[in-house]
C-alpha atoms as a PDB file:
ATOM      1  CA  UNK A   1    -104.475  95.874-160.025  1.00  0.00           C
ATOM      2  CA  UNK A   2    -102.194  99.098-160.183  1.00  0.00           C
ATOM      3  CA  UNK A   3    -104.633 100.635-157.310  1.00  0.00           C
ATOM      4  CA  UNK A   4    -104.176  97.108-154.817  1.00  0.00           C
ATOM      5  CA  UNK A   5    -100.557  97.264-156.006  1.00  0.00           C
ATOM      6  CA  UNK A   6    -100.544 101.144-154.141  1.00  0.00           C
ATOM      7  CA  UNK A   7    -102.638  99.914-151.148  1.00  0.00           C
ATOM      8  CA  UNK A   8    -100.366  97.117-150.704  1.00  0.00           C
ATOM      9  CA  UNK A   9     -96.494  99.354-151.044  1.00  0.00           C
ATOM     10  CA  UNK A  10     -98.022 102.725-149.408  1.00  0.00           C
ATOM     11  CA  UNK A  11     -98.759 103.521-145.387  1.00  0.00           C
ATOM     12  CA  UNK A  12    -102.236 103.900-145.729  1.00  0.00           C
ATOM     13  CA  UNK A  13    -101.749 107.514-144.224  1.00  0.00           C
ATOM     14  CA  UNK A  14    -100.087 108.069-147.807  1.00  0.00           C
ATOM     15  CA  UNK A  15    -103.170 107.202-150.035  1.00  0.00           C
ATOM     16  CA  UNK A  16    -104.802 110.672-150.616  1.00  0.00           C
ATOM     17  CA  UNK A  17    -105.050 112.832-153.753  1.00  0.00           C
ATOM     18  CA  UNK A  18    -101.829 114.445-153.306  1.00  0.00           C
ATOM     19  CA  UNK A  19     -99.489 112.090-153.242  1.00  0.00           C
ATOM     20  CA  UNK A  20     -96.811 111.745-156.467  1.00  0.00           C
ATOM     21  CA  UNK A  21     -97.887 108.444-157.166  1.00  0.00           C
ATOM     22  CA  UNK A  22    -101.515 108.343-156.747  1.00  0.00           C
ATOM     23  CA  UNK A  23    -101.866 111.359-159.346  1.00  0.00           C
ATOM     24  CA  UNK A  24     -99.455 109.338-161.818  1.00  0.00           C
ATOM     25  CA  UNK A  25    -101.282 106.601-161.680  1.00  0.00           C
ATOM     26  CA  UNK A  26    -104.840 108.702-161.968  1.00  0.00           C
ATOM     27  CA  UNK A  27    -103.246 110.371-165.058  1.00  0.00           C
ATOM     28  CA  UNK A  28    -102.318 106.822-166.209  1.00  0.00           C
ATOM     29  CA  UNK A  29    -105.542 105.313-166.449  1.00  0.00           C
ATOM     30  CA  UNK A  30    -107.763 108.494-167.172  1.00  0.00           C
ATOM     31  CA  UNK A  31    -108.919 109.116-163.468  1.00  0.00           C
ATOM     32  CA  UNK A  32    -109.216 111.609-160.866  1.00  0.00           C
ATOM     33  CA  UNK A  33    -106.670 110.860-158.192  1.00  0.00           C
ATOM     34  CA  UNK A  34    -109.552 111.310-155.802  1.00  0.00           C
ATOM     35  CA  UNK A  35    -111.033 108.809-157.181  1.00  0.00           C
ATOM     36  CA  UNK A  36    -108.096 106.565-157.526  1.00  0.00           C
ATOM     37  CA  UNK A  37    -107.038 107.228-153.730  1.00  0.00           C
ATOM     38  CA  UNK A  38    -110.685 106.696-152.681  1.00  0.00           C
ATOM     39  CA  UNK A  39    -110.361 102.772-154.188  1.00  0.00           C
ATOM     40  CA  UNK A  40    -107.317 102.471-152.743  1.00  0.00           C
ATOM     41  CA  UNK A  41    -108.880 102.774-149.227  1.00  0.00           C
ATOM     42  CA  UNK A  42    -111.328 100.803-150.106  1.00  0.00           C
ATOM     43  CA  UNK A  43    -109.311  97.924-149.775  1.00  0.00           C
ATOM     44  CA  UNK A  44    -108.265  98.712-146.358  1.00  0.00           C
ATOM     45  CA  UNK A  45    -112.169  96.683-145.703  1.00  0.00           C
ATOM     46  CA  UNK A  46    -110.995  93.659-147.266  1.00  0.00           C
ATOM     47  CA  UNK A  47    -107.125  93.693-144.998  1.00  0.00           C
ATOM     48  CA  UNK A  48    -108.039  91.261-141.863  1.00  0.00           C
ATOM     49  CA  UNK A  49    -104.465  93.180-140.437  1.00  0.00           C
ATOM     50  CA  UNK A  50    -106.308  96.441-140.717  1.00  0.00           C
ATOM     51  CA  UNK A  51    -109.512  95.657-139.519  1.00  0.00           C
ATOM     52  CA  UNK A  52    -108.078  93.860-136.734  1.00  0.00           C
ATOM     53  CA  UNK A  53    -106.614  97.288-135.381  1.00  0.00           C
ATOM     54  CA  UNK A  54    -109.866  98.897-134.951  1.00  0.00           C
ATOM     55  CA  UNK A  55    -109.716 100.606-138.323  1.00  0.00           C
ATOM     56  CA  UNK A  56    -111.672 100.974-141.151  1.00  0.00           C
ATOM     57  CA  UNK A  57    -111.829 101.173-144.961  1.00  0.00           C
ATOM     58  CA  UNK A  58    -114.598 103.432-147.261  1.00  0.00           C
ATOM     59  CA  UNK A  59    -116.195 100.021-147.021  1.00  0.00           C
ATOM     60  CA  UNK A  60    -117.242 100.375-149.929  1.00  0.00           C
ATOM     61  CA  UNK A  61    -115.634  97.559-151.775  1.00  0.00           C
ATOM     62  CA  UNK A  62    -117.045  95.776-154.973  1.00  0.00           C
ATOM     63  CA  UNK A  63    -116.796  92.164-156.048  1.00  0.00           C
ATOM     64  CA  UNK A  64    -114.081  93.044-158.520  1.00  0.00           C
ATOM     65  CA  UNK A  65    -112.075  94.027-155.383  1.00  0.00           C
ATOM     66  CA  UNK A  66    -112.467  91.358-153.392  1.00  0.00           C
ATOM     67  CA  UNK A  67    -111.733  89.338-156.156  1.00  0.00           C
ATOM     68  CA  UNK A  68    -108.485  91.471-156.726  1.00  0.00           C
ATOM     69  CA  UNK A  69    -107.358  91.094-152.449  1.00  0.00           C
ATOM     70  CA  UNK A  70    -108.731  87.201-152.544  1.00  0.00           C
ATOM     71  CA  UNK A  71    -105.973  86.095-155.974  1.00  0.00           C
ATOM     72  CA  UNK A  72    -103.258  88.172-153.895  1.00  0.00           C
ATOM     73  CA  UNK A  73    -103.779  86.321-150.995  1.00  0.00           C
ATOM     74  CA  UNK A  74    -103.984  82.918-152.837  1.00  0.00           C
ATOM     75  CA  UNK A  75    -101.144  84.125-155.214  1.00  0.00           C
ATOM     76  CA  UNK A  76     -98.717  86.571-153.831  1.00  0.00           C
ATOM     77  CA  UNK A  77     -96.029  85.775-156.329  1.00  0.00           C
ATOM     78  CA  UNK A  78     -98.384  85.974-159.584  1.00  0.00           C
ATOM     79  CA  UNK A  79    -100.053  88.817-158.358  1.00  0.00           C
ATOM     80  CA  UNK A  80     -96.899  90.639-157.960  1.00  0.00           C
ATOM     81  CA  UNK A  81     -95.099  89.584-161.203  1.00  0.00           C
ATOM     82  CA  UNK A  82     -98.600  90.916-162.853  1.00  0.00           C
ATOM     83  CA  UNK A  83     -98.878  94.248-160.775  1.00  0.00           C
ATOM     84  CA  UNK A  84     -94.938  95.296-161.575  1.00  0.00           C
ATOM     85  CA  UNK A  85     -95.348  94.084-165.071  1.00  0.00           C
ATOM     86  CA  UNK A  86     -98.635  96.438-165.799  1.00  0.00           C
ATOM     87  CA  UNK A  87     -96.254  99.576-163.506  1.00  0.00           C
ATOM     88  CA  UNK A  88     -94.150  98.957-166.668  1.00  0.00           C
ATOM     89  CA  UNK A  89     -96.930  98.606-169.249  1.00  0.00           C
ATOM     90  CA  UNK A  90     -98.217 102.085-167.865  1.00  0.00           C
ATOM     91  CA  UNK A  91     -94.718 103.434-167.779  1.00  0.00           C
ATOM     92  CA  UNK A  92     -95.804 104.993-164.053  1.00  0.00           C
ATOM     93  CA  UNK A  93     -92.432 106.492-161.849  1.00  0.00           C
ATOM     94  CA  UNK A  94     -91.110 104.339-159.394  1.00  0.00           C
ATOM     95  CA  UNK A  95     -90.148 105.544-155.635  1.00  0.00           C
ATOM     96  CA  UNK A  96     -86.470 105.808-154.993  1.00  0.00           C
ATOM     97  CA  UNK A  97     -85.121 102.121-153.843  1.00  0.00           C
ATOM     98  CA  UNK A  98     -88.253 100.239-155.814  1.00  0.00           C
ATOM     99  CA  UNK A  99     -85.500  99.184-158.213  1.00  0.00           C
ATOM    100  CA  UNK A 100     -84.167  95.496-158.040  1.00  0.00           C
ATOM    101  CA  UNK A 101     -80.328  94.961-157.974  1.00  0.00           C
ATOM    102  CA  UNK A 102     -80.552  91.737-160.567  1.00  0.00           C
ATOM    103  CA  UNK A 103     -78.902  91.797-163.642  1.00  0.00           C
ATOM    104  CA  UNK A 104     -80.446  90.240-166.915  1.00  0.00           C
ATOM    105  CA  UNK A 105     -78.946  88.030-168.954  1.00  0.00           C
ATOM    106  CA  UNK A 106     -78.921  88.411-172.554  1.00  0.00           C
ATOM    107  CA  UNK A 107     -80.607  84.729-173.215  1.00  0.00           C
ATOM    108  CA  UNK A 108     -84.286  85.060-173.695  1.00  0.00           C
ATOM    109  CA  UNK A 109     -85.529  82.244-171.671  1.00  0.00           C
ATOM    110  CA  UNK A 110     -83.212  83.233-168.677  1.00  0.00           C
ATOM    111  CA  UNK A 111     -84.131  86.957-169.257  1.00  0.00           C
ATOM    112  CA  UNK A 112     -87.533  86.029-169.137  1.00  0.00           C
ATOM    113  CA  UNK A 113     -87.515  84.231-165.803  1.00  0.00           C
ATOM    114  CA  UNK A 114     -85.162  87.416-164.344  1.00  0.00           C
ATOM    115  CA  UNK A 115     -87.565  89.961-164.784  1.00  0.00           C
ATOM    116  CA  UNK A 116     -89.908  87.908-163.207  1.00  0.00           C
ATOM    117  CA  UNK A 117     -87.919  87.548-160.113  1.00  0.00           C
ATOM    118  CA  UNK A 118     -87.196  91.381-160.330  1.00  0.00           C
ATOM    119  CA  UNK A 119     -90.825  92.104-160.269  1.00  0.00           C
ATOM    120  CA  UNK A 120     -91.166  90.003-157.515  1.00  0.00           C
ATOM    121  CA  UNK A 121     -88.319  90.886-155.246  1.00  0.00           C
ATOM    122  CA  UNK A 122     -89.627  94.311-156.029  1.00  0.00           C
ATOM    123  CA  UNK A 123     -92.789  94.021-154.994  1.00  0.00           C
ATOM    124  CA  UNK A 124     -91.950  92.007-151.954  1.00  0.00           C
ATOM    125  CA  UNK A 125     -89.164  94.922-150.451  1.00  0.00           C
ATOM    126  CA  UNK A 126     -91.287  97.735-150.770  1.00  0.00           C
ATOM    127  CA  UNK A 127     -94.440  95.970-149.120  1.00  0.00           C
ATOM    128  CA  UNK A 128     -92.075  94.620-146.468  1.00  0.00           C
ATOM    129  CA  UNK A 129     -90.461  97.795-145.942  1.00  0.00           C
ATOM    130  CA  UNK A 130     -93.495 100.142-145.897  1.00  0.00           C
ATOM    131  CA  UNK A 131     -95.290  97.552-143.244  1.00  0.00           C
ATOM    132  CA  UNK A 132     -92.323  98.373-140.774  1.00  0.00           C
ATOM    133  CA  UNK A 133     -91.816 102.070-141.711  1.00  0.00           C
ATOM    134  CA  UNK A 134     -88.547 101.021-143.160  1.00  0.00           C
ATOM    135  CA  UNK A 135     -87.230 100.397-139.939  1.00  0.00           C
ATOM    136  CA  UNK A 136     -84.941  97.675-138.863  1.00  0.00           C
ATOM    137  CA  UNK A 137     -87.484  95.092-137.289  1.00  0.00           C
ATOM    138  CA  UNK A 138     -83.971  94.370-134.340  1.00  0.00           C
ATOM    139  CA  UNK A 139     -82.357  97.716-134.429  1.00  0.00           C
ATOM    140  CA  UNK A 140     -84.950 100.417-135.542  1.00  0.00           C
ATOM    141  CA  UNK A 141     -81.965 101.599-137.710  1.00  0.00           C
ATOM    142  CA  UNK A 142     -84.270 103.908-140.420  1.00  0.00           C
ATOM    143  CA  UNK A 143     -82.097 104.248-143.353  1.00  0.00           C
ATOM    144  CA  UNK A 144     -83.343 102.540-146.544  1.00  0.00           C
ATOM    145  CA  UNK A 145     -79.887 102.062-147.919  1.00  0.00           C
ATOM    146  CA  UNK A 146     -79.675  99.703-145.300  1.00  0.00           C
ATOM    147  CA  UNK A 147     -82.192  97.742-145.085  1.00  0.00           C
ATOM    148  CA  UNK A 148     -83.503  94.042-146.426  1.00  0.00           C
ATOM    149  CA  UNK A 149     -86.997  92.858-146.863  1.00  0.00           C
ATOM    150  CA  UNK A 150     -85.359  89.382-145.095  1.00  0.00           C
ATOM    151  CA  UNK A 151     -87.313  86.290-146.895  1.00  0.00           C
ATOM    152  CA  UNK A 152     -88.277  84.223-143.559  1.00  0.00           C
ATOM    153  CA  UNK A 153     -88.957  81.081-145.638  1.00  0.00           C
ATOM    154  CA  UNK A 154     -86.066  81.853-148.344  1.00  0.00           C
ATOM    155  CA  UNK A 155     -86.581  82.519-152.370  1.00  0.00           C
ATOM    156  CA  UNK A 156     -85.474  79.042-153.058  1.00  0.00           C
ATOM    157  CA  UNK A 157     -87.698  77.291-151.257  1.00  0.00           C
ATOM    158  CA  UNK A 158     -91.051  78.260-151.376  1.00  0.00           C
ATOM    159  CA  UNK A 159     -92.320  79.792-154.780  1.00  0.00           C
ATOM    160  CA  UNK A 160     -95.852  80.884-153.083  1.00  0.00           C
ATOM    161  CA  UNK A 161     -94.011  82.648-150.340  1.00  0.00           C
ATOM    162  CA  UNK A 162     -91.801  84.820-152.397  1.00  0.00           C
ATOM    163  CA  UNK A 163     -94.024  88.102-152.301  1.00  0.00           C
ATOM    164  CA  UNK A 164     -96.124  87.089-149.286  1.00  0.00           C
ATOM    165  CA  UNK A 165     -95.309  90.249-146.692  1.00  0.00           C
ATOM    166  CA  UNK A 166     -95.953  87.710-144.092  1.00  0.00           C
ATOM    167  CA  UNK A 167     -93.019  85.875-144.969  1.00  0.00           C
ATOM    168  CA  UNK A 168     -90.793  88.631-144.381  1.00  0.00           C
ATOM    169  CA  UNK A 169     -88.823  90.644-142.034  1.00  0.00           C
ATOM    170  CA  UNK A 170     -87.700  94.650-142.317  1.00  0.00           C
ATOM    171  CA  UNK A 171     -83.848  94.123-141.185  1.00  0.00           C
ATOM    172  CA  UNK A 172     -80.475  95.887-141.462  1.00  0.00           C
ATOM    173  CA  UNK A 173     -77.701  94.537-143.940  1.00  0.00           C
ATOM    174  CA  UNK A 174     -75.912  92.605-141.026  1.00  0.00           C
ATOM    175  CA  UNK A 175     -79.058  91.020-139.597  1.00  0.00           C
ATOM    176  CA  UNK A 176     -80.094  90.078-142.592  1.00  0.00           C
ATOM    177  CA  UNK A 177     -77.036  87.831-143.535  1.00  0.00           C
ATOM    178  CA  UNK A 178     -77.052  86.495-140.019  1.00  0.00           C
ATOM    179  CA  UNK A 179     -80.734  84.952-139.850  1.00  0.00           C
ATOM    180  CA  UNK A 180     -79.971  83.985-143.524  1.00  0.00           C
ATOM    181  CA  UNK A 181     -77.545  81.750-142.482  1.00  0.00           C
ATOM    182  CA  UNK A 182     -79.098  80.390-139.612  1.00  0.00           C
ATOM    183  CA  UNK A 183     -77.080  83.049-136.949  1.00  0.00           C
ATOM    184  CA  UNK A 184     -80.497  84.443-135.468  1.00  0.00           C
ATOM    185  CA  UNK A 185     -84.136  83.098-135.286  1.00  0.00           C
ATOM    186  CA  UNK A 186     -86.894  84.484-133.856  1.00  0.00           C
ATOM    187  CA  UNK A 187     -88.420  82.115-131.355  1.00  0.00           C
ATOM    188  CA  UNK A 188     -92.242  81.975-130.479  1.00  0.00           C
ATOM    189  CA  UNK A 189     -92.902  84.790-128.272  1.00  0.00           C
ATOM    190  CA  UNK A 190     -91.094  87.101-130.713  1.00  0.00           C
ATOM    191  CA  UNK A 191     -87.416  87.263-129.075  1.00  0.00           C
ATOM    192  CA  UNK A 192     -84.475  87.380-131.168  1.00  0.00           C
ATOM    193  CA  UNK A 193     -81.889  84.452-130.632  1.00  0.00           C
ATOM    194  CA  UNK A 194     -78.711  84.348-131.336  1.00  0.00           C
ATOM    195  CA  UNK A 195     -76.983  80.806-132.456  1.00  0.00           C
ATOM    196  CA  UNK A 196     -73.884  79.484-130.402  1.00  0.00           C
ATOM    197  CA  UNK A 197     -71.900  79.479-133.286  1.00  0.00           C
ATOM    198  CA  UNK A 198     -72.797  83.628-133.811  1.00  0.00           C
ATOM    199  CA  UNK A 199     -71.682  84.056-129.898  1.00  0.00           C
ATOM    200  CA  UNK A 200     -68.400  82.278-130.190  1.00  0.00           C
ATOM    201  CA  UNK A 201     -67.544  83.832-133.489  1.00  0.00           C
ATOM    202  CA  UNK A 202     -68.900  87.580-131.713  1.00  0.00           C
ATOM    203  CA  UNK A 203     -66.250  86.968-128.217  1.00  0.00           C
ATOM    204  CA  UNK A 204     -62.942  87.114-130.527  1.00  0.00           C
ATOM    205  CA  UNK A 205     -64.323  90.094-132.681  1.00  0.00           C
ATOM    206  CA  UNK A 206     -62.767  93.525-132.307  1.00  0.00           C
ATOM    207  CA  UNK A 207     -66.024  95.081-132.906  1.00  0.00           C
ATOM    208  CA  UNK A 208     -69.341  93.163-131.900  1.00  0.00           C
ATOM    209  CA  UNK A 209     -71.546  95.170-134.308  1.00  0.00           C
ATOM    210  CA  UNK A 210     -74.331  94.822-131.618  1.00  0.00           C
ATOM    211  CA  UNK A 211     -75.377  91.275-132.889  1.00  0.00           C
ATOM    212  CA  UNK A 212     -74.951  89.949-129.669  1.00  0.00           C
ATOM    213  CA  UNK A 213     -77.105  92.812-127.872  1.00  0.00           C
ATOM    214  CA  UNK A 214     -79.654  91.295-130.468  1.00  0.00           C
ATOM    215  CA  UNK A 215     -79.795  88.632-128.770  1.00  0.00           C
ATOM    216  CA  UNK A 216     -83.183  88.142-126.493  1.00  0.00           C
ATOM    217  CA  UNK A 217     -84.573  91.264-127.916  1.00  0.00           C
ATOM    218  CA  UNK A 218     -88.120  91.700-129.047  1.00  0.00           C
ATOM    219  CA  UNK A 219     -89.111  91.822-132.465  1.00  0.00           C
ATOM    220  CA  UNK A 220     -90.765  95.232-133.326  1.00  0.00           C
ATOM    221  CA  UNK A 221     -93.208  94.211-135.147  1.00  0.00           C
ATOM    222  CA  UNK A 222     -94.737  95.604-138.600  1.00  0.00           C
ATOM    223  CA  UNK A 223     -98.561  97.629-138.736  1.00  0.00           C
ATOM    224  CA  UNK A 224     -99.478  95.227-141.369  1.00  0.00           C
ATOM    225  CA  UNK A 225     -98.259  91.713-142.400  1.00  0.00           C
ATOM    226  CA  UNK A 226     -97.024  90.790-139.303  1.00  0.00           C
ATOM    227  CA  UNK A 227     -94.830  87.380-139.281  1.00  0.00           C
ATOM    228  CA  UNK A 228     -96.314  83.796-139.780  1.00  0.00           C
ATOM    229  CA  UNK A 229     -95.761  82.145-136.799  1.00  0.00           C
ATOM    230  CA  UNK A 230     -95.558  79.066-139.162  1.00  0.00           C
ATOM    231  CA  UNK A 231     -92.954  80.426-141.615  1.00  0.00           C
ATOM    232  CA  UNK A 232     -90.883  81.660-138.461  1.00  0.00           C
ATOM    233  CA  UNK A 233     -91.247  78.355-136.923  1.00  0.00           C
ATOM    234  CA  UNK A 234     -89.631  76.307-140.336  1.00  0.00           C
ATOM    235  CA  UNK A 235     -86.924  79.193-139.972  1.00  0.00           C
ATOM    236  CA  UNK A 236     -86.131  77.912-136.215  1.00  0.00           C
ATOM    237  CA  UNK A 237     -86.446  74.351-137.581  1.00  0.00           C
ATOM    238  CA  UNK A 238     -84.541  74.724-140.807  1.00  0.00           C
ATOM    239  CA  UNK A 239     -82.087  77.598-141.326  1.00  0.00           C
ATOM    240  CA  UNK A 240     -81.172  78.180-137.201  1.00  0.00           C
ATOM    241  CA  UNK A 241     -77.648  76.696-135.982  1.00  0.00           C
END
């Protein structure tokens, strides 16, 4: 699980022998980070996303792996809860801006259902943001402080969604709050729309921020996990003014 959990939060041009956390995670569990980065590829035969591009994994994947890809794919959510929870078990180093902002509670129940949702929300920005080479997905603004993994289908209401990479967009601070609120969509060929409310707010504003210039833009999309059309299509139908 650790190993998918790398595929999954690492540009695949990352997942060789010398990389920080691919030798932590070798020392972790007694291998050679060879052989830990050579697994790691190997999932890259099991990614439809990858394969799709022309490229290929060490195919060389067992039954145990495809077992591994098929419960992330059927449970995003669990499988990220359990991947973050065994990071901690194996007390490996997390990359700057893994940590989650949440604050837990001192009451055990509630505690318990926190860390969860840490591990999740976790999981979710750092797969979201490595997918778009932490890059704003409507700017291309590149600095991590910035940036959202944007829920398309939101926390609240869709537990299976809530680590699915699919369901999410790379975005800046701003354009993050605006398609939370229903401000900007994304309509089916991929443009960026702006709501009437967000342009009539934008004309009295002393500073537009460049939301408007948003407007009828094309989404740069992600190498892997590129937006469901479906999730982006309850957004337009749901959350857009």
């Amino acid at each position: 699980m650790p190993t998918l959990r790398l595929y999954l939060t690492l540009p695949f041009g990352k997942l060789h022998l010398r990389n920080p956390e691919i030798i932590a995670l070798a020392k972790a569990i007694g291998r050679t980070p060879s052989a830990v980065a050579m697994k790691a590829c190997n999932f890259a035969s099991l990614d439809p996303q990858h394969l799709a591009r022309g490229r290929k994994g060490l195919s060389a994947a067992s039954r145990a792996d495809r077992a591994l890809w098929d419960a992330f794919s059927a449970d995003s959510e669990g499988f990220a809860n359990e991947a973050e929870a065994e990071q901690e078990r194996l007390e490996l180093p997390r990359a700057a801006g893994d940590e989650s902002t949440l604050v837990i509670p001192d009451g055990p129940t509630e505690s318990q259902r926190l860390v969860r949702a840490r591990r999740v929300q976790s999981f979710f920005r750092r797969a979201v943001l490595t997918s778009y080479e932490s890059r704003c997905a409507i700017s291309g603004i590149a600095e991590p402080g910035l940036l959202v993994a944007s829920h398309i289908i939101p926390w609240t209401e869709s537990v299976e969604r809530r680590a699915d990479p699919t369901n999410g967009l790379c975005l800046n601070a701003l354009f993050d709050r605006a398609f939370d609120r229903g401000l900007l969509t994304v309509d089916e060929k991929l443009r960026v729309r702006a709501s009437k409310r967000l342009r009539d707010a934008v004309k009295s504003a002393a500073l537009a921020c460049s939301l408007l210039d948003a407007d009828g833009r094309e989404l740069a999309l992600p190498y892997r996990f590129q937006p469901d059309p479906t999730a982006l299509e309850w957004h337009r139908r749901e959350v857009f003014q």
